[in-house]
Protein backbone atom coordinates (compact mmCIF):
# COMPACT_ATOMS: atom_id res chain seq x y z
CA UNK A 1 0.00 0.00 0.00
CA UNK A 2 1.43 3.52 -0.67
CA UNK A 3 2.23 5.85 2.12
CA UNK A 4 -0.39 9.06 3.04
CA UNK A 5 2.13 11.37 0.69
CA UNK A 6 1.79 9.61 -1.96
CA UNK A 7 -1.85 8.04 -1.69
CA UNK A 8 -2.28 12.02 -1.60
CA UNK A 9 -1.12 12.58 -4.95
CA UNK A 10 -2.84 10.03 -6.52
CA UNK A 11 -5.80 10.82 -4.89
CA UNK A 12 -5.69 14.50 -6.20
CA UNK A 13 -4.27 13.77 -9.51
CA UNK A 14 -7.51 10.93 -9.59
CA UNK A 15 -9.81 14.64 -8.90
CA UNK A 16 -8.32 16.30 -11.52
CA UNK A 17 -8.48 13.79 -14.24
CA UNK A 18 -11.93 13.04 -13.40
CA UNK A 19 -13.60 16.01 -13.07
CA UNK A 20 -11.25 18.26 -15.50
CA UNK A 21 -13.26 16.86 -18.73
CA UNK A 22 -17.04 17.51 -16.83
CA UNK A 23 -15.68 21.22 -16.81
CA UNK A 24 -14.95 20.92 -20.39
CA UNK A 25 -18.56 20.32 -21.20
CA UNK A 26 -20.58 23.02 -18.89
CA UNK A 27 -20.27 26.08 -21.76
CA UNK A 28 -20.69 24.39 -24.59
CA UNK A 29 -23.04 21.16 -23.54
CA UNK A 30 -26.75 23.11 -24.03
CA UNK A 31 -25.46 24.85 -27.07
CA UNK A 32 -23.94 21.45 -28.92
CA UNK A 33 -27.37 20.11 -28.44
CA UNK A 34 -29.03 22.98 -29.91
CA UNK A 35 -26.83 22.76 -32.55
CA UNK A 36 -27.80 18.84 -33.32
CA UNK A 37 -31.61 19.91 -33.59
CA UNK A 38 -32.85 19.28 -30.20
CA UNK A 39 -35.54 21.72 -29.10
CA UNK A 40 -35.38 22.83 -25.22
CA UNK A 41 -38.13 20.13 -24.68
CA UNK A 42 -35.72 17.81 -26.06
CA UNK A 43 -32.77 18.90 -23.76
CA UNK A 44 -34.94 19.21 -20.59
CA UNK A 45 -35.46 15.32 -21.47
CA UNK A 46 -31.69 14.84 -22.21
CA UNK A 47 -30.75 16.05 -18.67
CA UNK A 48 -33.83 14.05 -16.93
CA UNK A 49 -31.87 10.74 -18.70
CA UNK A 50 -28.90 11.57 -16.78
CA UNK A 51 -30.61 12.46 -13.30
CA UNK A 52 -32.78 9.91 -13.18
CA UNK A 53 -29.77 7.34 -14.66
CA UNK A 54 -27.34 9.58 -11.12
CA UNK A 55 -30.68 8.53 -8.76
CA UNK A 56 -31.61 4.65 -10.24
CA UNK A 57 -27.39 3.65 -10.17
CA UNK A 58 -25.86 5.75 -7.13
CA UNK A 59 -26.57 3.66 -4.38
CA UNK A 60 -26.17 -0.12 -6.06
CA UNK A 61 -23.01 1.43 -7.52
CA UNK A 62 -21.57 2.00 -4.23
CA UNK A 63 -22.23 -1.61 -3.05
CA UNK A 64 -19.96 -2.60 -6.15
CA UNK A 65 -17.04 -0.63 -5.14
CA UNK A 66 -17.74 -1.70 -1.57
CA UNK A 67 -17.85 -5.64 -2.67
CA UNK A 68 -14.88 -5.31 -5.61
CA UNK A 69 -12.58 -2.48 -4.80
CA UNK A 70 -12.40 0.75 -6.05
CA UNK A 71 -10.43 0.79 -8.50
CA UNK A 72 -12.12 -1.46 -11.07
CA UNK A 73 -15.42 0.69 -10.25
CA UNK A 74 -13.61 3.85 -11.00
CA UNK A 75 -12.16 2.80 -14.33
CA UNK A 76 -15.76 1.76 -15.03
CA UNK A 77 -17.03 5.32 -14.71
CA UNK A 78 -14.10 6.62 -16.74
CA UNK A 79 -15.18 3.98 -19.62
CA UNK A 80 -18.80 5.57 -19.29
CA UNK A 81 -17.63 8.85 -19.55
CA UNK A 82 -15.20 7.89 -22.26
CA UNK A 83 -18.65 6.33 -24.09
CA UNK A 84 -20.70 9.10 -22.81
CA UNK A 85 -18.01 12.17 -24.02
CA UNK A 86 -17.77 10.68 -27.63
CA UNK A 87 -21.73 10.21 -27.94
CA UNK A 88 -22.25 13.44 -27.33
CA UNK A 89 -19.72 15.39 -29.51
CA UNK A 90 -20.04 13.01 -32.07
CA UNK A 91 -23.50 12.11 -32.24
CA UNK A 92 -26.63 13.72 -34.59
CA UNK A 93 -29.93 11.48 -33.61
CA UNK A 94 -31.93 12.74 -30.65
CA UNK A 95 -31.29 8.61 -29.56
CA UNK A 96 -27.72 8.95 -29.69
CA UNK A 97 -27.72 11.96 -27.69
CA UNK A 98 -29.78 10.64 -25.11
CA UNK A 99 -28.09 7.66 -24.67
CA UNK A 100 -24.95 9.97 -24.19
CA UNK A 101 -25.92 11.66 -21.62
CA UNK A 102 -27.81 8.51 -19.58
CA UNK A 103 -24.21 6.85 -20.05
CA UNK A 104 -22.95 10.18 -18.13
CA UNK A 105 -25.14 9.57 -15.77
CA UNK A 106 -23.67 6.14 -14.99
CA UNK A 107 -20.42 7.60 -15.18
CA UNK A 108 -21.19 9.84 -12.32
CA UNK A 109 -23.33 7.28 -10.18
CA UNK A 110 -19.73 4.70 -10.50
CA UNK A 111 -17.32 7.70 -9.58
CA UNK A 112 -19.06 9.72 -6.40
CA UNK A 113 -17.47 7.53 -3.82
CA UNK A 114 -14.99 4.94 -4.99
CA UNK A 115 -11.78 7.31 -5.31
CA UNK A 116 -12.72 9.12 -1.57
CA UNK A 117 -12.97 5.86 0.10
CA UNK A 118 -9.67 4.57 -1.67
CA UNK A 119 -7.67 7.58 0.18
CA UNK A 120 -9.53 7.06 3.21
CA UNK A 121 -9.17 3.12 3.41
CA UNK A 122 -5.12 3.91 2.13
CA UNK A 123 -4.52 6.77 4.75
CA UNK A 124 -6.35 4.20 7.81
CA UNK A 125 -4.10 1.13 6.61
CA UNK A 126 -0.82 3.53 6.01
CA UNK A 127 -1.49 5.81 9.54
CA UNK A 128 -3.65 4.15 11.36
CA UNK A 129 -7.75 4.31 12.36
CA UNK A 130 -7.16 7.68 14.10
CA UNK A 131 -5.41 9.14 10.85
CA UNK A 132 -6.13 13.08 10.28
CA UNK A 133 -8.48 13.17 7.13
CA UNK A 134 -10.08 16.33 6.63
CA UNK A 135 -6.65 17.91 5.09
CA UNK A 136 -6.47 15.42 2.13
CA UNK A 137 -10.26 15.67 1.83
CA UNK A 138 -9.83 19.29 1.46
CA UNK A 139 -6.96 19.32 -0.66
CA UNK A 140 -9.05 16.55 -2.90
CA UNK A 141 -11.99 18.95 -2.96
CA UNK A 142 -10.22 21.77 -3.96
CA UNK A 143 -8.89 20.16 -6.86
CA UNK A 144 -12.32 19.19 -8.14
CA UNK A 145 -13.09 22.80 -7.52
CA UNK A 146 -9.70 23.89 -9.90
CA UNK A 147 -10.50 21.18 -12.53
CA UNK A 148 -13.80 22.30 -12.92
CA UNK A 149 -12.66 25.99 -13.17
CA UNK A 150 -9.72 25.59 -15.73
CA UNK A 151 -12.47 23.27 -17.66
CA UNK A 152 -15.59 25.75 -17.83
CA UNK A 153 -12.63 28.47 -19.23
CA UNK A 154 -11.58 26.16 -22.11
CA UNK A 155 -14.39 24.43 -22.75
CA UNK A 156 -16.00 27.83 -23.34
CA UNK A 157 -12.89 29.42 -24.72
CA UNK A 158 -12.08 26.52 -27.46
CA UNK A 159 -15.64 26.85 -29.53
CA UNK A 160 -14.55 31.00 -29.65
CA UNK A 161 -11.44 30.36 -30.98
CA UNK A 162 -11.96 28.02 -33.39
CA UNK A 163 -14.22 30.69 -35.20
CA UNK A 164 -11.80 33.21 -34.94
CA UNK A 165 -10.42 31.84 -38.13
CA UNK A 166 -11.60 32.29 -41.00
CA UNK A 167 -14.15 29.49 -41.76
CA UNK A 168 -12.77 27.38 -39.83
CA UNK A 169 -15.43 26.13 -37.92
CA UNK A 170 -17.22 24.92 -41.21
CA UNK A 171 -13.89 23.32 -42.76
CA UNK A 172 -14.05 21.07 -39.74
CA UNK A 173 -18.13 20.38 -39.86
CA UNK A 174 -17.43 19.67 -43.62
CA UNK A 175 -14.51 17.78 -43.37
CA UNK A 176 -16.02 15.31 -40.85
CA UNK A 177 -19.31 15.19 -42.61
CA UNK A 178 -21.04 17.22 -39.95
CA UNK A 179 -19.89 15.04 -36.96
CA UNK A 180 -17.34 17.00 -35.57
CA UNK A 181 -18.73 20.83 -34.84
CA UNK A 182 -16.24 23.72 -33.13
CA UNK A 183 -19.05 23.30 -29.88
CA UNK A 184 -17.50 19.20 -30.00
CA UNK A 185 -14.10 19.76 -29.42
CA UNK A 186 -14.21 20.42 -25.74
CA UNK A 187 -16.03 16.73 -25.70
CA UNK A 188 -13.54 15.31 -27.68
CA UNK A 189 -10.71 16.51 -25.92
CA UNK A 190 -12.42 15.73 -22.19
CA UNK A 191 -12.71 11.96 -23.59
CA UNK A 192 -8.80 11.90 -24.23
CA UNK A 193 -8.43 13.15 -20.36
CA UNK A 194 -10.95 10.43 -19.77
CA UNK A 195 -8.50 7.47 -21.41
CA UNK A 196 -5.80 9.24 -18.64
CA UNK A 197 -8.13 8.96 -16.00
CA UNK A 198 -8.78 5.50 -16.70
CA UNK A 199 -5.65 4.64 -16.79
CA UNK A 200 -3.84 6.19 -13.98
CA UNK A 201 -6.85 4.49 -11.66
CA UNK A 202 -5.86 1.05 -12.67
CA UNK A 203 -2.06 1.83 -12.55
CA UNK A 204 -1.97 3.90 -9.27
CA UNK A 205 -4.67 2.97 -7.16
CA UNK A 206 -3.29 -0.50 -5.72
CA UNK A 207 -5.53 -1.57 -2.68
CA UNK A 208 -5.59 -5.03 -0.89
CA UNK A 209 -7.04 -7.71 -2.53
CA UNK A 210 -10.70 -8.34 -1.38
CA UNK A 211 -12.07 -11.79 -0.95
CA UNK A 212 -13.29 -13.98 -3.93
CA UNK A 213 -16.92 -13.59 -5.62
CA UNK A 214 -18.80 -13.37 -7.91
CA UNK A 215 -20.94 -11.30 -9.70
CA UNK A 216 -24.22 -12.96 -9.11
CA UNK A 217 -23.34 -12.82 -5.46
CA UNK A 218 -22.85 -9.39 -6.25
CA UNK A 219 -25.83 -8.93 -7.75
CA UNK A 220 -27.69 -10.75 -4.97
CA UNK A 221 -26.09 -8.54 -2.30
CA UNK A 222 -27.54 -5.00 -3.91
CA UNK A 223 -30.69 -4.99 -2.28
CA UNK A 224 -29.74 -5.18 1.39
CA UNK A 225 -27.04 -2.83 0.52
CA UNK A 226 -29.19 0.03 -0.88
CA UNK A 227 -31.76 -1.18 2.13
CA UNK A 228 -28.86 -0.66 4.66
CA UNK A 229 -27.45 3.01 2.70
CA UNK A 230 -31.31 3.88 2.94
CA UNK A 231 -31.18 3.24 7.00
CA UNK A 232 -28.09 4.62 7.58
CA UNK A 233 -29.02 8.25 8.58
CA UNK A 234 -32.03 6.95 10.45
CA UNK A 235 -29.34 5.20 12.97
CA UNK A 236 -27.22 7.52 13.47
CA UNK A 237 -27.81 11.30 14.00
CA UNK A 238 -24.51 12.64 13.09
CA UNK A 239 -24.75 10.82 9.27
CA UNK A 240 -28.51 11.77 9.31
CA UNK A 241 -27.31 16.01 10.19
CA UNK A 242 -24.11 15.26 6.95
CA UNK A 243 -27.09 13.68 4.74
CA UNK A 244 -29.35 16.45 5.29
CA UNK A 245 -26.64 19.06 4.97
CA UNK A 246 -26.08 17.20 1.69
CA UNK A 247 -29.65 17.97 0.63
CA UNK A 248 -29.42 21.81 1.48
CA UNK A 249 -26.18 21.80 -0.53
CA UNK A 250 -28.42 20.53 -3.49
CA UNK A 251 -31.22 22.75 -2.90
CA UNK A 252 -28.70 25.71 -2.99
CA UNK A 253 -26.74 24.53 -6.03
CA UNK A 254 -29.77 23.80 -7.95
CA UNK A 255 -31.58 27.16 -7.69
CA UNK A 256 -28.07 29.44 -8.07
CA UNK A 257 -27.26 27.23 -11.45
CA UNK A 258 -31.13 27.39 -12.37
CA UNK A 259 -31.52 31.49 -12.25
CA UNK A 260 -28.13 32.07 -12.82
CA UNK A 261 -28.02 32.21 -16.43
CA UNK A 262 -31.07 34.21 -16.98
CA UNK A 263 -29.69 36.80 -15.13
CA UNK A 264 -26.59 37.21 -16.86
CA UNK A 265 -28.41 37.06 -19.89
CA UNK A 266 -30.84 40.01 -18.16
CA UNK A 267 -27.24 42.19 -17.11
CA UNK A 268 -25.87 41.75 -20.62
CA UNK A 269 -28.86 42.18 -23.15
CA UNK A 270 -28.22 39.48 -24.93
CA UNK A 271 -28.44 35.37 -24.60
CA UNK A 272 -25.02 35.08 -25.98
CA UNK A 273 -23.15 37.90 -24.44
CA UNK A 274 -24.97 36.21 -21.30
CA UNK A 275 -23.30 32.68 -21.82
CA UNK A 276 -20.28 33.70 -21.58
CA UNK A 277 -20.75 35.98 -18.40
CA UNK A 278 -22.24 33.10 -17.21
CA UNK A 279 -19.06 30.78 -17.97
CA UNK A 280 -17.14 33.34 -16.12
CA UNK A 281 -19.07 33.41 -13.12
CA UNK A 282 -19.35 29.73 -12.72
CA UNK A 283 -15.16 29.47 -13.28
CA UNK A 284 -15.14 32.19 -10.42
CA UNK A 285 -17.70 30.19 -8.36
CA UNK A 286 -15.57 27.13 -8.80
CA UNK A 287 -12.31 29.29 -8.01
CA UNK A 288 -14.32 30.17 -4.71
CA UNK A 289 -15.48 26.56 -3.64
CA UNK A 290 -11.19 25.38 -4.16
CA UNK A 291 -10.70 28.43 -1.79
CA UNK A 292 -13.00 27.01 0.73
CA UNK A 293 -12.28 23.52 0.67
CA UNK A 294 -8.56 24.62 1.21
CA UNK A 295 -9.28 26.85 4.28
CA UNK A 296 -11.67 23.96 5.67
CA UNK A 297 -9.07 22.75 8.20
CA UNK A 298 -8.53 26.26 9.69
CA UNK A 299 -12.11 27.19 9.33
CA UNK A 300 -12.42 23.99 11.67
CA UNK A 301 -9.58 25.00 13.79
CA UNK A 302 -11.35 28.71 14.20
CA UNK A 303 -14.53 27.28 14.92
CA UNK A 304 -13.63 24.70 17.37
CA UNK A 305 -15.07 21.75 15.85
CA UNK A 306 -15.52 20.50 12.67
CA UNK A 307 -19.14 20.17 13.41
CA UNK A 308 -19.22 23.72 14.54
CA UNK A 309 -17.54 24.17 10.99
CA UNK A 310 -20.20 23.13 9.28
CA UNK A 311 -22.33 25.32 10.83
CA UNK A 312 -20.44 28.37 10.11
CA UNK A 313 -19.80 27.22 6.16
CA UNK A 314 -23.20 26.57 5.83
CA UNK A 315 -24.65 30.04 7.49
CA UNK A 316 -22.32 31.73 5.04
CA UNK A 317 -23.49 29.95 1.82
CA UNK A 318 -27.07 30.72 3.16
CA UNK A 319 -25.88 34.15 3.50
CA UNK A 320 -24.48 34.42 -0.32
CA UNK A 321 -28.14 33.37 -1.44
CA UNK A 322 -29.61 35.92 0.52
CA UNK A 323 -27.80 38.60 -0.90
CA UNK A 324 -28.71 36.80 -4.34
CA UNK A 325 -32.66 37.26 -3.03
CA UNK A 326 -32.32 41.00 -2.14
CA UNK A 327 -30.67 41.99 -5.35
CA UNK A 328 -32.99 40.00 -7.41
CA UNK A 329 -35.41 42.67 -8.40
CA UNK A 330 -32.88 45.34 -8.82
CA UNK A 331 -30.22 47.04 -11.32
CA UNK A 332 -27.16 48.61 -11.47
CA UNK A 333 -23.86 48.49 -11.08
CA UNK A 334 -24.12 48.27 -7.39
CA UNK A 335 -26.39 45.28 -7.14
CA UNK A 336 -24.81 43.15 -9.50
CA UNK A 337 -21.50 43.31 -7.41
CA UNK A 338 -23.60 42.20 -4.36
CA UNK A 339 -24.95 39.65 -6.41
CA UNK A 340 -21.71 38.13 -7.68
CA UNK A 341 -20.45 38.75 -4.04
CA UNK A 342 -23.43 36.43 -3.23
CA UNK A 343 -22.81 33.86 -5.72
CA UNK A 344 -19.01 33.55 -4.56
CA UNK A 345 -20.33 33.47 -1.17
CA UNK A 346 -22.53 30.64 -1.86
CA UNK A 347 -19.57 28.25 -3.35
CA UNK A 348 -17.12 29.69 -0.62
CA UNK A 349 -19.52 28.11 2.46
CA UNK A 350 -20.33 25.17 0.56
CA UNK A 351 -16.77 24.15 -0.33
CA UNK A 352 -15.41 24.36 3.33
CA UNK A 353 -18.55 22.52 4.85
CA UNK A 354 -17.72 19.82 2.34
CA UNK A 355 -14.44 18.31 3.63
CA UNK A 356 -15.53 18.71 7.31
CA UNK A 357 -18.58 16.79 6.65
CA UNK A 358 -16.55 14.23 4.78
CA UNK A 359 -14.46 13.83 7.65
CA UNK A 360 -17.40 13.24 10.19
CA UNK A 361 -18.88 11.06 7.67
CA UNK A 362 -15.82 8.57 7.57
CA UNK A 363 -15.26 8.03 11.88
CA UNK A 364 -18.77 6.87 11.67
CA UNK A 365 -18.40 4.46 9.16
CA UNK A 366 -15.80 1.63 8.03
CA UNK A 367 -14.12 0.43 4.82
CA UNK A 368 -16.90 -1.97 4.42
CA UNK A 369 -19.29 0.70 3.71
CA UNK A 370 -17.86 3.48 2.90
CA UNK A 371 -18.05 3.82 -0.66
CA UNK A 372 -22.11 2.85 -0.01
CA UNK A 373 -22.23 5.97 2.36
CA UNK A 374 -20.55 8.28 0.68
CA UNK A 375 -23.34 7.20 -2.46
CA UNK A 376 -26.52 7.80 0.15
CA UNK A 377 -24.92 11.53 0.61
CA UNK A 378 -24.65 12.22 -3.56
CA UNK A 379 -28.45 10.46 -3.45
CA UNK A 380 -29.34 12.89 -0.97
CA UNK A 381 -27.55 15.88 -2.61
CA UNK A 382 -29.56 14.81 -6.06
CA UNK A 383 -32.98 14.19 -4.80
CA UNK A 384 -33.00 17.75 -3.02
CA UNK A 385 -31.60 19.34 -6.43
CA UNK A 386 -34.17 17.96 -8.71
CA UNK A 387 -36.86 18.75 -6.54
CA UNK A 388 -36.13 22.20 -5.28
CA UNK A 389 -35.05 22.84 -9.39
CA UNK A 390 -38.76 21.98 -10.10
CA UNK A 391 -40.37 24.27 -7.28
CA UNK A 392 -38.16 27.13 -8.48
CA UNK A 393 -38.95 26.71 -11.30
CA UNK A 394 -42.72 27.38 -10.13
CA UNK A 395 -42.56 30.15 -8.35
CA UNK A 396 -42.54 33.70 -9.92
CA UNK A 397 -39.85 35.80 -11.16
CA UNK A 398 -38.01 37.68 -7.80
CA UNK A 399 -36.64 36.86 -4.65
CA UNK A 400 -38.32 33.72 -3.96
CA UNK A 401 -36.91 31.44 -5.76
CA UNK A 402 -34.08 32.40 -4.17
CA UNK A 403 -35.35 32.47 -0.74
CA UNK A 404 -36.13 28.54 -1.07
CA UNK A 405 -32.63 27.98 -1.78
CA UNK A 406 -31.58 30.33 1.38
CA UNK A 407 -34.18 28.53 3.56
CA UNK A 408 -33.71 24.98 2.52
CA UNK A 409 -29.50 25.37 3.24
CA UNK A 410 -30.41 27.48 6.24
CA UNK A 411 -32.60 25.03 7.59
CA UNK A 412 -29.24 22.10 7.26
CA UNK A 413 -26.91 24.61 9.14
CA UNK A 414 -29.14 24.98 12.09
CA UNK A 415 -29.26 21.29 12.18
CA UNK A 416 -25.70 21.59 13.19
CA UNK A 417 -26.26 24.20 16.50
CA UNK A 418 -25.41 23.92 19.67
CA UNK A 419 -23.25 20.64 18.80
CA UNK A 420 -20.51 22.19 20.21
CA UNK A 421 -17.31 19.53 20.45
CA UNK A 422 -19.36 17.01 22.13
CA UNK A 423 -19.78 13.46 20.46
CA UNK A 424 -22.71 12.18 19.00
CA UNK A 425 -23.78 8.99 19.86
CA UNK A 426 -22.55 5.74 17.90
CA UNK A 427 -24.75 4.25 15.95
CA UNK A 428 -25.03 0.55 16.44
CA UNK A 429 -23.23 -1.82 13.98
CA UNK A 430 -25.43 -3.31 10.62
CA UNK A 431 -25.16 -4.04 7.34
CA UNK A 432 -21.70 -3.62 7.11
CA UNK A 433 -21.84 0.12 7.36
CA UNK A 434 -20.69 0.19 11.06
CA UNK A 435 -19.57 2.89 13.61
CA UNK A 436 -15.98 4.03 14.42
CA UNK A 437 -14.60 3.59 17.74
CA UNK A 438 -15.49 6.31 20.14
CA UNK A 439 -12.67 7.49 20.57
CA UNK A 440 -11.99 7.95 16.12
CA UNK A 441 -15.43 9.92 16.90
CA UNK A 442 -13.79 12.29 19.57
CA UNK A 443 -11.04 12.96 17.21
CA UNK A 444 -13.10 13.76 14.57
CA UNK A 445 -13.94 17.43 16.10
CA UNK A 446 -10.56 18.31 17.04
């Protein structure tokens, strides 16, 4: 097994590759499709294939990493992605396009715990139970946070430059028969990242090997795994106060990347002068959430706990949408830097709660189960998003919207008051998702 420095860099350098070609595709994803044909109908239907692919596969996924090891279940996600990036770019039938993004889906669903639970179960074996986690979690977050960043800028930026030359955007559509557009090459170049990604997993993530079986005992085995993910928070009232501050972190996310765009579109006067705003804001929104996962160990250290932490991360990101609420209705220059000082403030508090959170999450559960818990907190995250997207989406131009994104991540910080230092209570042992020894729990606020 590799030592905590180097189970480190693989671990970040596992972020980057991952989640660098998902930046790729945020600016020029809606467009490409419009591109192909697809009427916003069509799209809205695109992205339910992928949600609803993230919601069916996240928590039997998580049983297979737990039952085969991570790294086969990673490289997996990478060959989905792979599948998924090359659909997508490449691809001209409303089928094919659908089918991409459903096979994203399942890339996602394979990939949200597998490489976490690899550093954690390295970092346990290399240090010891009572290792110090939330400083590689952080350092792991933040360079999800950077990937995405650098990815939004040249996935946005590529498109623009190819059609700075002349016709060049319609020598390549002609001479690939239409296939290859300028809004496919950020695809096509976040699939080659994806054959790196797949292949640094299987070279660098070595792990233990696991006992023999097979895949129908696999396969026999999902249903009192997603049964036991499904009863973990209703054990134990630390996971239950991460999971729920999971689902305020979706709730916020999903109404700040719902309204988001319109607004910029609103500022600028124009759709496309408003897409690229737009791409700026989310690459400084992703900047912001890197800044915060970095400073989660000293926000910890100020606060005096990493539950009291979360508290404080989450107040603040419930104080960005505020500010997003009271500017809603209003223009000028002065607003619109509140606003943006909102929206950084959103991604600032959400990216330190996140490694603190991970970090309480893993003293209360073992390598057994950790990949499986760490999927019931990306359920929980997704469920909250779609729904509080669609009751947004409801509500009348303004504040509101707004205000049920500020209330619904308000709501999870207050969970988290008057913990103090003090330890919750251990949850019993079951279904191989058991509890850490008190005393890993003690350590876990210090």
């Amino acid at each position: 097994m590799p030592d905590r420095t180097t189970a480190l860099r693989r671990y970040v350098t596992v972020c980057v590759l991952f989640w660098l070609p998902l930046g790729l595709t945020i600016a020029p994803l809606i467009l490409l499709l419009t591109e192909r044909g697809l009427t916003l109908a069509a799209i809205a239907g695109c992205f339910a294939a992928h949600s609803l692919t993230v919601v069916a596969l996240e928590l039997p996924t998580g049983g297979l990493s737990d039952a085969l090891g991570r790294r086969g279940v990673l490289a997996a996600a990478g060959v989905a992605n792979l599948a998924a990036l090359t659909l997508v770019a490449l691809g001209t039938a409303p089928w094919q396009l659908g089918l991409g993004m459903a096979l994203l889906g399942a890339g996602r669903a394979l990939s949200s715990g597998p490489a976490e639970a690899w550093y954690v179960d390295t970092v346990q074996a290399s240090a010891g139970p009572g290792a110090e986690l939330r400083t590689g979690l952080a350092r792991g977050s933040s360079a999800k946070s950077a990937a995405l960043a650098s990815g939004t800028l040249l996935g946005g930026a590529l498109p623009w430059l190819l059609g700075l030359g002349p016709d060049l955007g319609a020598r390549l559509s002609a001479a690939t028969s239409g296939l290859v557009l300028p809004l496919s090459v950020p695809l096509l170049l976040g699939a080659a990242v994806t054959v790196a990604f797949v292949l640094h997993a299987l070279a660098a993530l070595t792990e233990p090997a696991r006992p023999a079986t097979t895949l129908r005992g696999v396969l026999r085995g999902i249903p009192a795994t997603v049964s036991g993910g499904l009863r973990l928070g209703g054990r134990d009232p630390l996971v239950r106060r991460v999971l729920l501050g999971a689902a305020g972190a979706g709730s916020a996310l999903s109404v700040v990347e719902l309204l988001t765009p319109g607004r910029t579109a609103a500022l600028t006067g124009a759709p496309e002068s408003g897409a690229v705003l737009f791409a700026l804001l989310a690459c400084a929104g992703f900047a912001c959430s890197a800044v915060g996962s970095h400073l989660a160990p000293r926000t910890a250290a100020w606060a005096g706990g990493g539950e009291r932490a979360v508290l404080v991360s989450l107040c603040a990101g419930a104080g960005g949408l505020l500010l997003l609420a009271a500017t809603a209705a209003s223009t000028g220059v002065g607003p619109a830097v509140l606003a943006a000082a909102g929206f950084g403030l959103v991604y600032l508090g959400l990216g330190a709660a996140g490694p603190n959170e991970g970090e309480l999450l893993h003293r209360r559960v073992d390598g057994s189960g950790r990949a499986t818990a760490l999927s019931v907190q990306s359920l929980a995250l997704q469920l909250s998003a779609a729904l509080t997207g669609a009751l947004a989406g409801l509500l009348p131009p303004g504040p509101l919207p707004w205000l049920l994104g500020a209330g619904a991540l308000l709501a999870a910080a207050l969970l988290w008051s008057g913990r103090g230092g003090r330890p919750s209570p251990v949850a019993p042992p079951a279904d191989g998702l058991r509890a850490a020894p008190r005393a890993e729990v003690r350590s876990a606020d210090k």
